[in-house]
Protein backbone atom coordinates (compact mmCIF):
# COMPACT_ATOMS: atom_id res chain seq x y z
CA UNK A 1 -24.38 -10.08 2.44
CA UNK A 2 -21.37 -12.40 2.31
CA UNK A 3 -17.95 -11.30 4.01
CA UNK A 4 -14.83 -13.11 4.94
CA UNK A 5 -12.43 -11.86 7.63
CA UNK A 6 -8.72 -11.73 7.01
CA UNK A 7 -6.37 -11.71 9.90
CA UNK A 8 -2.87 -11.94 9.89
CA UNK A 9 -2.78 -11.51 13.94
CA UNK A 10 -3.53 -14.91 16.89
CA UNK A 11 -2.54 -13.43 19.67
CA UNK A 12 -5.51 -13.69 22.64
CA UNK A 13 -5.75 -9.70 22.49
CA UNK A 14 -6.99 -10.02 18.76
CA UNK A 15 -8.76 -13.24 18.91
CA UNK A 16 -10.53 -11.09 21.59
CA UNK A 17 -11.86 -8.07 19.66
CA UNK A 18 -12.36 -10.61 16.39
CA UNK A 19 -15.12 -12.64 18.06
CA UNK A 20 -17.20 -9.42 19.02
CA UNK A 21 -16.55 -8.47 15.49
CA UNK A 22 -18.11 -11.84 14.14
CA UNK A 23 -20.36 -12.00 17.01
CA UNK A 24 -21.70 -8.35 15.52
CA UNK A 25 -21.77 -9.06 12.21
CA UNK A 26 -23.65 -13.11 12.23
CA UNK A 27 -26.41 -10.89 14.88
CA UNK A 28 -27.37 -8.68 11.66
CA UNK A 29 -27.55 -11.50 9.29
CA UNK A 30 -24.56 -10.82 7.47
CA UNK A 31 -22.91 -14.81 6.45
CA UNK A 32 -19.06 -15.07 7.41
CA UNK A 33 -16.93 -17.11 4.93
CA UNK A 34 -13.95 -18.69 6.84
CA UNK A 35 -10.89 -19.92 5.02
CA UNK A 36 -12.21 -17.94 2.13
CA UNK A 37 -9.58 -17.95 -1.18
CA UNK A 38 -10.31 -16.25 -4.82
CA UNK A 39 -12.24 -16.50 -6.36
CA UNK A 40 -14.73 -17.35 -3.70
CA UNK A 41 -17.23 -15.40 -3.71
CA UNK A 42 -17.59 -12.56 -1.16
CA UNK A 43 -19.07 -9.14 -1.24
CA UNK A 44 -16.41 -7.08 0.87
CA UNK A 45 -13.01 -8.89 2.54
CA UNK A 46 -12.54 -7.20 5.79
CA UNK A 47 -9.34 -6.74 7.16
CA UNK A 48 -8.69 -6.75 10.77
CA UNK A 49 -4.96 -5.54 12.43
CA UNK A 50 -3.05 -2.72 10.90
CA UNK A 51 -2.10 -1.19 7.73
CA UNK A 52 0.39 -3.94 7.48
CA UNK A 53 -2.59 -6.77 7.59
CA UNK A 54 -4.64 -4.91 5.16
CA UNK A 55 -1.61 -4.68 2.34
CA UNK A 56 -1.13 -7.99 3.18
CA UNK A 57 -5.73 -9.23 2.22
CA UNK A 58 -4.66 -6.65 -0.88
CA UNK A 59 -2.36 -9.10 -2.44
CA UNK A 60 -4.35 -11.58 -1.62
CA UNK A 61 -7.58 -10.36 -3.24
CA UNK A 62 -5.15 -9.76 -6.41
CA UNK A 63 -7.93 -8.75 -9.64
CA UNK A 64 -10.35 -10.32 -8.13
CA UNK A 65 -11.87 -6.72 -7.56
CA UNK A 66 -13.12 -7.37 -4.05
CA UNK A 67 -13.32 -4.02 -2.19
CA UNK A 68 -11.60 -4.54 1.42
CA UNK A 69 -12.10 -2.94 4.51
CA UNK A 70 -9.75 -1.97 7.36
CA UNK A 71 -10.63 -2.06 10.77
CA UNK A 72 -7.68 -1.16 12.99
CA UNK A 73 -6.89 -3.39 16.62
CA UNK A 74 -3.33 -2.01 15.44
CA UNK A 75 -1.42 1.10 15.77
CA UNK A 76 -1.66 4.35 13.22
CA UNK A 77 -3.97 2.00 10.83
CA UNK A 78 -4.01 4.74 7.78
CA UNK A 79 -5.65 2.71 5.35
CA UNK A 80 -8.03 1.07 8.20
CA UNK A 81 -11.74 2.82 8.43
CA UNK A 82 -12.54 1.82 11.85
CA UNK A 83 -11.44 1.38 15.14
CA UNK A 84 -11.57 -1.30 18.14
CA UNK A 85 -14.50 0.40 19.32
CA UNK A 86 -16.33 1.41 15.72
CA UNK A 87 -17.87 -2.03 15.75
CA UNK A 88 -21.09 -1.55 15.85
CA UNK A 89 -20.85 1.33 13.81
CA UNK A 90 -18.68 -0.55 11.01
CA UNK A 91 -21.74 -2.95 10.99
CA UNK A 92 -24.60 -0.45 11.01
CA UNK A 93 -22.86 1.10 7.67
CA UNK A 94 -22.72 -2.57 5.71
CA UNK A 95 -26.14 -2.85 6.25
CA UNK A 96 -27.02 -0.02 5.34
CA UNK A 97 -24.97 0.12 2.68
CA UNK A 98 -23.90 4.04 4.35
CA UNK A 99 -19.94 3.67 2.80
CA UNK A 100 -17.79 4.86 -0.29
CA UNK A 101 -15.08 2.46 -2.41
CA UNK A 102 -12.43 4.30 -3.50
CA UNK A 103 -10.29 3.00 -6.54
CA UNK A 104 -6.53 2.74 -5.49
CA UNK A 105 -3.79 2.28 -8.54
CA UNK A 106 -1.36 -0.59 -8.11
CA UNK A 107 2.52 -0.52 -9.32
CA UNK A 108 3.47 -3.59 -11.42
CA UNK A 109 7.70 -4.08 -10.85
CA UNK A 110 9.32 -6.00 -13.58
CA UNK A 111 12.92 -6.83 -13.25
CA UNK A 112 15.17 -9.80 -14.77
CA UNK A 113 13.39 -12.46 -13.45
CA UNK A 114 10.03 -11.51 -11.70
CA UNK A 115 7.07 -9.49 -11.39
CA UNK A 116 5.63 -7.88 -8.26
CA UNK A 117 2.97 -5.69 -7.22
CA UNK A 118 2.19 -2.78 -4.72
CA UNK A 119 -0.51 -0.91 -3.34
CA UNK A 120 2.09 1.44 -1.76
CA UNK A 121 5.29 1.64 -3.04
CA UNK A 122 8.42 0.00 -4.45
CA UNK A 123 12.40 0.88 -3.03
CA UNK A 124 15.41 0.20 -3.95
CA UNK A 125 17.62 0.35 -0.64
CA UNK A 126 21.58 -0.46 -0.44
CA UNK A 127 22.02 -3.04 2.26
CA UNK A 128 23.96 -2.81 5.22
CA UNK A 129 27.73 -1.95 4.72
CA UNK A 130 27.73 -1.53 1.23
CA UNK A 131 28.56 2.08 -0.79
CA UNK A 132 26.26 4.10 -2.06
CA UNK A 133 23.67 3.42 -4.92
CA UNK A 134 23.53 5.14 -7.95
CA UNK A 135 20.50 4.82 -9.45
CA UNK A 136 20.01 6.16 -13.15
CA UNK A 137 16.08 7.30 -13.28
CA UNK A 138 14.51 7.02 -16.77
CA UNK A 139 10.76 8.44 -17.44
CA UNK A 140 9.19 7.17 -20.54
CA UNK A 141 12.48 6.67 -22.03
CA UNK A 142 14.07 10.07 -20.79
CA UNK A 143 16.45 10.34 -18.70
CA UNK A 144 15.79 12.10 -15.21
CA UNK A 145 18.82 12.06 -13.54
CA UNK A 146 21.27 9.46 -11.57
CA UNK A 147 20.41 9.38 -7.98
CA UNK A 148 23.36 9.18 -5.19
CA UNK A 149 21.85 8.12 -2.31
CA UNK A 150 20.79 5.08 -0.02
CA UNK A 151 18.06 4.22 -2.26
CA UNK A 152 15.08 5.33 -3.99
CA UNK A 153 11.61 4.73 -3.78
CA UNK A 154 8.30 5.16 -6.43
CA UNK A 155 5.16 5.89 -4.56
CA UNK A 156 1.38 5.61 -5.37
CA UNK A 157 -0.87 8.13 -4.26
CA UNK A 158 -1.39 4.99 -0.87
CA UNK A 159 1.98 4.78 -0.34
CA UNK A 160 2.59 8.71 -0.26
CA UNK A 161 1.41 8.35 3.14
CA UNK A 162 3.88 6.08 4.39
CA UNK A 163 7.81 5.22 3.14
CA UNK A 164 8.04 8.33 0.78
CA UNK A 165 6.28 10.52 3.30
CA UNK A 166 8.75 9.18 6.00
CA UNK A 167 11.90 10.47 3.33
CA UNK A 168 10.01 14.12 2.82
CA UNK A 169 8.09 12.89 -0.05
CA UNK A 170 4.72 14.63 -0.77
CA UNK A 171 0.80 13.40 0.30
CA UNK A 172 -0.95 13.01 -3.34
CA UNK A 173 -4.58 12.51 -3.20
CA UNK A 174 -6.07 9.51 -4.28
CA UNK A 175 -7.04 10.18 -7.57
CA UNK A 176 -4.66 12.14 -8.72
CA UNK A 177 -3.67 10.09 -11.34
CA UNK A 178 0.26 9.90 -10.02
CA UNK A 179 3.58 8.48 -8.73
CA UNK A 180 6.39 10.52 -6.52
CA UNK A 181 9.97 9.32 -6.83
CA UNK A 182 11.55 10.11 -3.45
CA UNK A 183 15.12 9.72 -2.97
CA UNK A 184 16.09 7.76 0.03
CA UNK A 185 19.04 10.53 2.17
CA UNK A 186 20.30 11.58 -1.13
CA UNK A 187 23.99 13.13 -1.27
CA UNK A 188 23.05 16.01 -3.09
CA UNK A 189 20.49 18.84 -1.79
CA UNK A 190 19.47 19.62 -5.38
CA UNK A 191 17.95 16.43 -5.91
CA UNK A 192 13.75 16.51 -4.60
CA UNK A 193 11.12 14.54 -4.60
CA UNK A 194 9.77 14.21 -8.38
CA UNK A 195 5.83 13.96 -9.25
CA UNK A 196 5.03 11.78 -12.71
CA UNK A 197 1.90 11.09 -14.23
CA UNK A 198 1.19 7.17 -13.34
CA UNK A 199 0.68 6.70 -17.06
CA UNK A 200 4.60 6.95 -16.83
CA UNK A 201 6.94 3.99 -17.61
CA UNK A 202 10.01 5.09 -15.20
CA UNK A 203 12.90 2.12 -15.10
CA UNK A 204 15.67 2.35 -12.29
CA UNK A 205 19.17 0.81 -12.80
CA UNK A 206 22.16 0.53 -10.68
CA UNK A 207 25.44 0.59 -13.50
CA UNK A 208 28.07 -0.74 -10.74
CA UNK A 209 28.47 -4.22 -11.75
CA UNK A 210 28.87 -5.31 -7.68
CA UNK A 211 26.06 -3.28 -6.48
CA UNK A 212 24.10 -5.06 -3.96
CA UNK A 213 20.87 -3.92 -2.64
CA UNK A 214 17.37 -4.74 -1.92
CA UNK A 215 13.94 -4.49 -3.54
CA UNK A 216 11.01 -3.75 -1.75
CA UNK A 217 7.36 -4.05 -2.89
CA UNK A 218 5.05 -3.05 -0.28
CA UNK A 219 5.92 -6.19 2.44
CA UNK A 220 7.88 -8.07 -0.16
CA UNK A 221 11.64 -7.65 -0.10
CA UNK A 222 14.34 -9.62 -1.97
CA UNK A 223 17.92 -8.71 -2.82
CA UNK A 224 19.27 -8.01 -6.32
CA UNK A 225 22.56 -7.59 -7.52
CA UNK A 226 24.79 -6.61 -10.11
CA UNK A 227 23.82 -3.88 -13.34
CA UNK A 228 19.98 -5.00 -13.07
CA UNK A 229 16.71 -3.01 -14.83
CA UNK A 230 13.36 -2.55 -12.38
CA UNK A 231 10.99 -1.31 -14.45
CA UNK A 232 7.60 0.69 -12.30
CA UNK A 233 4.37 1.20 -14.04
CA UNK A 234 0.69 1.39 -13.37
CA UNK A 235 -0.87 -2.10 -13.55
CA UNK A 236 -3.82 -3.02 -15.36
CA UNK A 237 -5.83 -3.60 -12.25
CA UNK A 238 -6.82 -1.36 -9.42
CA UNK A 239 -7.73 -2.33 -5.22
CA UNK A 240 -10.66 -1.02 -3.97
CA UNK A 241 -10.83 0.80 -1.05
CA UNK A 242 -14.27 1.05 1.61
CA UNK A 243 -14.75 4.21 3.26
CA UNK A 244 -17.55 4.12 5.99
CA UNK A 245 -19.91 6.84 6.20
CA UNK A 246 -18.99 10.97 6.40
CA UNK A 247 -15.00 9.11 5.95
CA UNK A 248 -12.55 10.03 3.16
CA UNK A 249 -8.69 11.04 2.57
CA UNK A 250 -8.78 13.80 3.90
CA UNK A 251 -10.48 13.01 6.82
CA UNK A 252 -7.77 10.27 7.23
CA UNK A 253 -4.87 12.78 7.03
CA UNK A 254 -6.52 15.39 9.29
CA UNK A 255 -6.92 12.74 11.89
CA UNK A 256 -4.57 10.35 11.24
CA UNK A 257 -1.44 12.62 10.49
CA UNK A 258 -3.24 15.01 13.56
CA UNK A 259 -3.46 17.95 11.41
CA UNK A 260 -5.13 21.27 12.70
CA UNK A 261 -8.91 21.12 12.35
């Protein structure tokens, strides 16, 4: 078996806990790839830090199809698998092949002059000082509604877990087949989180003609300005996503989140 290991991290804490990792891995047989890029080939990428690092080997993998796997030397680590001290364990599974690969959807954002892409989500966000959006929503060419509030984010089934969740959006299950649009502290109660089939084609525009604000896409943030279209749908490509053994979503919620068991 042929991995690479993707770090984002050099501080000595993590070059610490990545040389028993490698150490672990080379001792059952399995070949390391260093300064691996696509399409080198590689059975599984394995990320090691947080969520943050693994978003980070996502883009990196792009449609390569590589399946990645977390292991978390950082804090909550939702998307990681394993821990600092599920090592051996983490090892054990790849050789024995004792894991799951779940299929995550990816957003492609198109606006004037670029395309992005996100695992988790994509936000519009007014920047500091400057009045309120409004953000007209449009699903498949109808019209939702014009959101007043600080911004407005569109949310995989991933990135329900994180941003959205943060502004009272809902958890979807992988799988589910799609998006939340969560306003960001919108002025008016009335308007909720809304749930769309990711088949959807939903485009987001600001009218004002000096409205300022930024656009996130998972990590990824640049400013736009002015009367500009994003339009969010469901790329042609999906990330996979390794489990290790007797793991899953809900697993990861109920221990993650530290729901009752």
């Amino acid at each position: 078996m042929k991995v690479t290991l993707y770090t984002r991290n050099n501080t000595p804490e993590y070059n610490e806990g990545l040389q028993v990792l490698r150490n672990a891995l080379q001792d059952s047989g399995i070949t390391i790839v260093d300064n691996w890029n696509p399409p080198q080939p590689v059975e599984i990428v394995i990320s090691v830090g947080g969520d943050g690092t693994l978003l980070s080997a996502v883009h990196k993998i792009g449609k390569c199809g590589i399946p990645v796997l977390g292991i978390n030397f950082g804090h909550l680590g939702f998307l990681t698998t394993a821990g600092r001290d599920d090592i051996q364990l983490l090892v054990d599974c790849l050789i024995n092949k004792h894991y799951s690969v779940e299929k995550r959807s990816i957003l492609q954002v198109n606006t004037d002059n670029q395309t992005l892409y996100a695992l988790n989500e994509v936000y519009l966000h007014r920047v500091e000082h400057s009045p309120l959006l409004h953000t007209q929503v449009e699903v498949d060419n109808f019209q939702v509604a014009t959101y007043s509030a600080d911004g407005l984010i569109v949310a995989t089934p991933t990135g329900s877990t994180a941003y959205s969740l943060s502004c009272g959006g809902p958890i979807l299950a992988p799988g589910s087949g799609s998006l939340v649009i969560t306003p960001i502290a919108a002025h008016t109660l009335t308007l909720r989180p809304l749930v769309v089939s990711d088949n959807s084609h939903i485009r987001l525009r600001n009218y004002e003609p000096d409205a300022l604000c930024t656009l996130g896409a998972d990590s990824f943030v640049t400013t736009i300005s002015g009367p500009q279209t994003v339009l969010v749908s469901k790329a042609d490509y999906d990330v996979s996503i390794i489990r290790l053994a007797n793991q899953n979503f809900y697993t990861a919620i109920r221990n993650k989140l530290m729901w009752g068991r």
